[in-house]
PDB file of N, CA and C in Angstrom:
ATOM      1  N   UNK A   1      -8.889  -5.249 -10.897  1.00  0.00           N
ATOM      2  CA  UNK A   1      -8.216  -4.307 -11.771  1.00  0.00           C
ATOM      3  C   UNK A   1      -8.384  -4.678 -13.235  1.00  0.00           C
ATOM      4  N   UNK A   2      -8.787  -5.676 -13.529  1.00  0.00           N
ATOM      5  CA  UNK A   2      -8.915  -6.407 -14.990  1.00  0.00           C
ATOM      6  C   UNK A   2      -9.697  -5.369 -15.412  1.00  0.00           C
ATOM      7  N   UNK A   3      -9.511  -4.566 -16.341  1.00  0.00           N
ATOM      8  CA  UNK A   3     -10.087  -3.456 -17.424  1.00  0.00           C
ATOM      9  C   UNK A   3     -10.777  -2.231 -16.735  1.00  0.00           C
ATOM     10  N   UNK A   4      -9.408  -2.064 -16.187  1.00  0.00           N
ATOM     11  CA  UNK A   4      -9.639  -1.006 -15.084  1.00  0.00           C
ATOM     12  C   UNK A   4      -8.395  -0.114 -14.863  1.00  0.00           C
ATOM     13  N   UNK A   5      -7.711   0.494 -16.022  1.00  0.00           N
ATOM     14  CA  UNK A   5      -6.543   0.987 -16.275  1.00  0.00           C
ATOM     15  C   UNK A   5      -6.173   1.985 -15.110  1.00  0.00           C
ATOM     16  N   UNK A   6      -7.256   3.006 -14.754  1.00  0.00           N
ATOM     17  CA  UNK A   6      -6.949   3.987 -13.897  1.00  0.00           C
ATOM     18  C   UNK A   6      -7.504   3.450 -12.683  1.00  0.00           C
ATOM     19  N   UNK A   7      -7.444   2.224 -12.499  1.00  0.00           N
ATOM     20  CA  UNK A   7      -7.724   1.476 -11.107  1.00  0.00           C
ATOM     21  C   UNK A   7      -6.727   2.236 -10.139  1.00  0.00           C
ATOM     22  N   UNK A   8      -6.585   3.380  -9.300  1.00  0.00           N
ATOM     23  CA  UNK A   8      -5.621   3.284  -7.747  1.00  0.00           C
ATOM     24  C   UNK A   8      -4.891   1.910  -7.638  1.00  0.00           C
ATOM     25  N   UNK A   9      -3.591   1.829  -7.508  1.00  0.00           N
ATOM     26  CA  UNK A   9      -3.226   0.564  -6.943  1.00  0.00           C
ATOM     27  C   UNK A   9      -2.037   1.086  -6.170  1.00  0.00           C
ATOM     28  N   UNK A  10      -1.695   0.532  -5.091  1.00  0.00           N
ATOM     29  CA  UNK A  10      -0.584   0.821  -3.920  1.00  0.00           C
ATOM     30  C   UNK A  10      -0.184  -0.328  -3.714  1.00  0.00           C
ATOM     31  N   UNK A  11       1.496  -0.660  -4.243  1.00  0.00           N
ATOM     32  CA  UNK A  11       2.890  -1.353  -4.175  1.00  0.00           C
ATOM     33  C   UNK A  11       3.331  -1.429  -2.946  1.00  0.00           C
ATOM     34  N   UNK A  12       3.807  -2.439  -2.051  1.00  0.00           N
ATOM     35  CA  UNK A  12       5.142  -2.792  -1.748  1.00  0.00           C
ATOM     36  C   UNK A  12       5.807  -3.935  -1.719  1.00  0.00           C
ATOM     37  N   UNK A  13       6.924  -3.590  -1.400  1.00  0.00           N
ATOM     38  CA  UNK A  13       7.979  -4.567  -1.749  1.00  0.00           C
ATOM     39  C   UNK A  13       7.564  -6.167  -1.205  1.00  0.00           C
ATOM     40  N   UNK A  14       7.791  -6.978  -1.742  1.00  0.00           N
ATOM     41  CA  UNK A  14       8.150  -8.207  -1.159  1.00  0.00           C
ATOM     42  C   UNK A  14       8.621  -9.221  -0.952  1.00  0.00           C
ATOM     43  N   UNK A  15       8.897 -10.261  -0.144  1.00  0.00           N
ATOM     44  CA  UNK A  15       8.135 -10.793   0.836  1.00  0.00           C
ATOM     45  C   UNK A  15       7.568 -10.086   1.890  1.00  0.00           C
ATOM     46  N   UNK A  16       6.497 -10.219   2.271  1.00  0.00           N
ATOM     47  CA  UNK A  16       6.139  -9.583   3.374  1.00  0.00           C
ATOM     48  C   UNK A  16       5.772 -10.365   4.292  1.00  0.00           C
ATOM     49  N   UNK A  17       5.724 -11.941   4.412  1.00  0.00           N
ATOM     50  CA  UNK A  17       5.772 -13.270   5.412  1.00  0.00           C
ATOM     51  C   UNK A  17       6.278 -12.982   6.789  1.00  0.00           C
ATOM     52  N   UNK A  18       7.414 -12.708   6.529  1.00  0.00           N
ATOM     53  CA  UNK A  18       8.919 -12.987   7.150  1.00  0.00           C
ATOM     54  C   UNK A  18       9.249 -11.778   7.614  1.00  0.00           C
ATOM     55  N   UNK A  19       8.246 -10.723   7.664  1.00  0.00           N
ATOM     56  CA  UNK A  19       8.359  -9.495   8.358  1.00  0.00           C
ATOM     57  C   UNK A  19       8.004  -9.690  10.144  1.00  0.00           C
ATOM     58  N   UNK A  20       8.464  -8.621  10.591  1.00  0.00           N
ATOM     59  CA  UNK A  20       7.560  -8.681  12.153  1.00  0.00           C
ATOM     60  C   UNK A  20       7.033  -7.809  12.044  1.00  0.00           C
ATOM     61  N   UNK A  21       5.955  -7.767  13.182  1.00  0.00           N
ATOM     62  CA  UNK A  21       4.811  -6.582  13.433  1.00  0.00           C
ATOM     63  C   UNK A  21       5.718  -5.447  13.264  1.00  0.00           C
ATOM     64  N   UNK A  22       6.672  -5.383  13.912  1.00  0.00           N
ATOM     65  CA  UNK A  22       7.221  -3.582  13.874  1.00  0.00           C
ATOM     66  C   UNK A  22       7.338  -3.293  12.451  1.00  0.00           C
ATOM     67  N   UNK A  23       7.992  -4.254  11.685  1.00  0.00           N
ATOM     68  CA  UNK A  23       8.393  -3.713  10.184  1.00  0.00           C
ATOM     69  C   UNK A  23       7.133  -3.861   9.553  1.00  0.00           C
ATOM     70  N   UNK A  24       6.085  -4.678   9.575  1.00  0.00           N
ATOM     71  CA  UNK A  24       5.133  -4.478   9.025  1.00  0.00           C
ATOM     72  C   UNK A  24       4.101  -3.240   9.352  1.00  0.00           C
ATOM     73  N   UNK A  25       4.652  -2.731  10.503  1.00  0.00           N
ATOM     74  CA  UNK A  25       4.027  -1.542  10.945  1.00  0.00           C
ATOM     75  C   UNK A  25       4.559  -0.329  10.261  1.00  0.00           C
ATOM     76  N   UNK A  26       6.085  -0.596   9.889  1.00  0.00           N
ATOM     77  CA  UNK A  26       6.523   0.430   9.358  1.00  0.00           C
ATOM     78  C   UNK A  26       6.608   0.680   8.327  1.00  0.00           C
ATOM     79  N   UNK A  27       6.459  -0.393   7.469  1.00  0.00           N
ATOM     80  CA  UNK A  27       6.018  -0.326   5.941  1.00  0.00           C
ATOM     81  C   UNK A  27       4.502   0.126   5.834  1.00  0.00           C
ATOM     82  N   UNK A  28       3.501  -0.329   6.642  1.00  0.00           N
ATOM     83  CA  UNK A  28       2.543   0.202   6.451  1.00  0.00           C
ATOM     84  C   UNK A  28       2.237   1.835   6.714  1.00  0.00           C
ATOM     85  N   UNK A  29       3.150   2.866   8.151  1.00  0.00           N
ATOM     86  CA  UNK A  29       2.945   4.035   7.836  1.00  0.00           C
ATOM     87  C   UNK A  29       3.822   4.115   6.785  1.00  0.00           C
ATOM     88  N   UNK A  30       4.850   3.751   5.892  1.00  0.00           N
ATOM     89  CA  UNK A  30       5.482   4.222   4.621  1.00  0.00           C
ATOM     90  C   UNK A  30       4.115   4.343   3.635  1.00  0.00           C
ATOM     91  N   UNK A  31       3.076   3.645   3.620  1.00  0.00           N
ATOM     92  CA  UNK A  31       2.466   3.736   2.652  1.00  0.00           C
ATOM     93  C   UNK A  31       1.343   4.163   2.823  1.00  0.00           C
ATOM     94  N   UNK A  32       0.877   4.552   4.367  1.00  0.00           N
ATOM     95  CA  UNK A  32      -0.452   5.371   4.486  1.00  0.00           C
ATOM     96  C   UNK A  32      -0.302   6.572   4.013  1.00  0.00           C
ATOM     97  N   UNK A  33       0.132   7.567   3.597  1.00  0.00           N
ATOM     98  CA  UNK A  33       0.121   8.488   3.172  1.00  0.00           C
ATOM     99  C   UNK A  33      -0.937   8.097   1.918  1.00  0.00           C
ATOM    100  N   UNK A  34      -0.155   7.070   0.923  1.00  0.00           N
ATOM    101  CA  UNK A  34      -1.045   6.871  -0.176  1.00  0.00           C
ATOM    102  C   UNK A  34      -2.358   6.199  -0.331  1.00  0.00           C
ATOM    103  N   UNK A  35      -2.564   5.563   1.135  1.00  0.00           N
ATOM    104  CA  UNK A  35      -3.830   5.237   0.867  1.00  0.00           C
ATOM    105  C   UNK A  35      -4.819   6.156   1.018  1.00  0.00           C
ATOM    106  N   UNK A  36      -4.735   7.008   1.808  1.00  0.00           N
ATOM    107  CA  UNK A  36      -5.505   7.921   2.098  1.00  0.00           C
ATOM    108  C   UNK A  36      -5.468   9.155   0.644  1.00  0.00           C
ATOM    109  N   UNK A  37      -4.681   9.306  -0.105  1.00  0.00           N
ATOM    110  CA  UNK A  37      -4.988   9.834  -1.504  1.00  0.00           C
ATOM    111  C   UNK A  37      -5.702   9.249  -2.563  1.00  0.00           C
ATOM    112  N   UNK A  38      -5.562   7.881  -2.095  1.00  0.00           N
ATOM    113  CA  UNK A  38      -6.580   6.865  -3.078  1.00  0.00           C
ATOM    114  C   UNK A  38      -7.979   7.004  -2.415  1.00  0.00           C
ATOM    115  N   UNK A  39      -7.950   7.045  -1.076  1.00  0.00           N
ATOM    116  CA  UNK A  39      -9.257   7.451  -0.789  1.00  0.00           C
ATOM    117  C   UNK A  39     -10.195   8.262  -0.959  1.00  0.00           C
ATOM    118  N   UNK A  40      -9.159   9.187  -0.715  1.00  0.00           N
ATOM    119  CA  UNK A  40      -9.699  10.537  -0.824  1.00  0.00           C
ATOM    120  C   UNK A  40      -9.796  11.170  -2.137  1.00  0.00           C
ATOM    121  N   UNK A  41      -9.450  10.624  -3.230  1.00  0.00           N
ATOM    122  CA  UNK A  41      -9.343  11.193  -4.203  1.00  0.00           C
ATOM    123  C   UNK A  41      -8.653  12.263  -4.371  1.00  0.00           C
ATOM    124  N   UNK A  42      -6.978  12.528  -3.498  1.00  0.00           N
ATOM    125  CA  UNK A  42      -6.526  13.618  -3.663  1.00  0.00           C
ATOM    126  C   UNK A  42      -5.442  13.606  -4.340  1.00  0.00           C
TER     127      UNK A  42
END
């Protein structure tokens, strides 16, 4: 991202260590929506 202002970047919260698979599963569909707009350019 270093000099890359309109770099896409997708946040979440953390720690994310100390998660289990389910919550890490569920944070991850929380945030597929946005990866797939970064992908897609939509």
């Amino acid at each position: 991202m270093w000099g890359a202002e309109t770099y896409p970047t997708i946040f979440t919260n953390h720690p994310i260590e100390n998660l289990t698979r389910a919550q890490l599963r569920e944070r991850m569909e929380g945030l597929a929506s946005e990866v797939v707009s970064v992908l897609t350019g939509a």
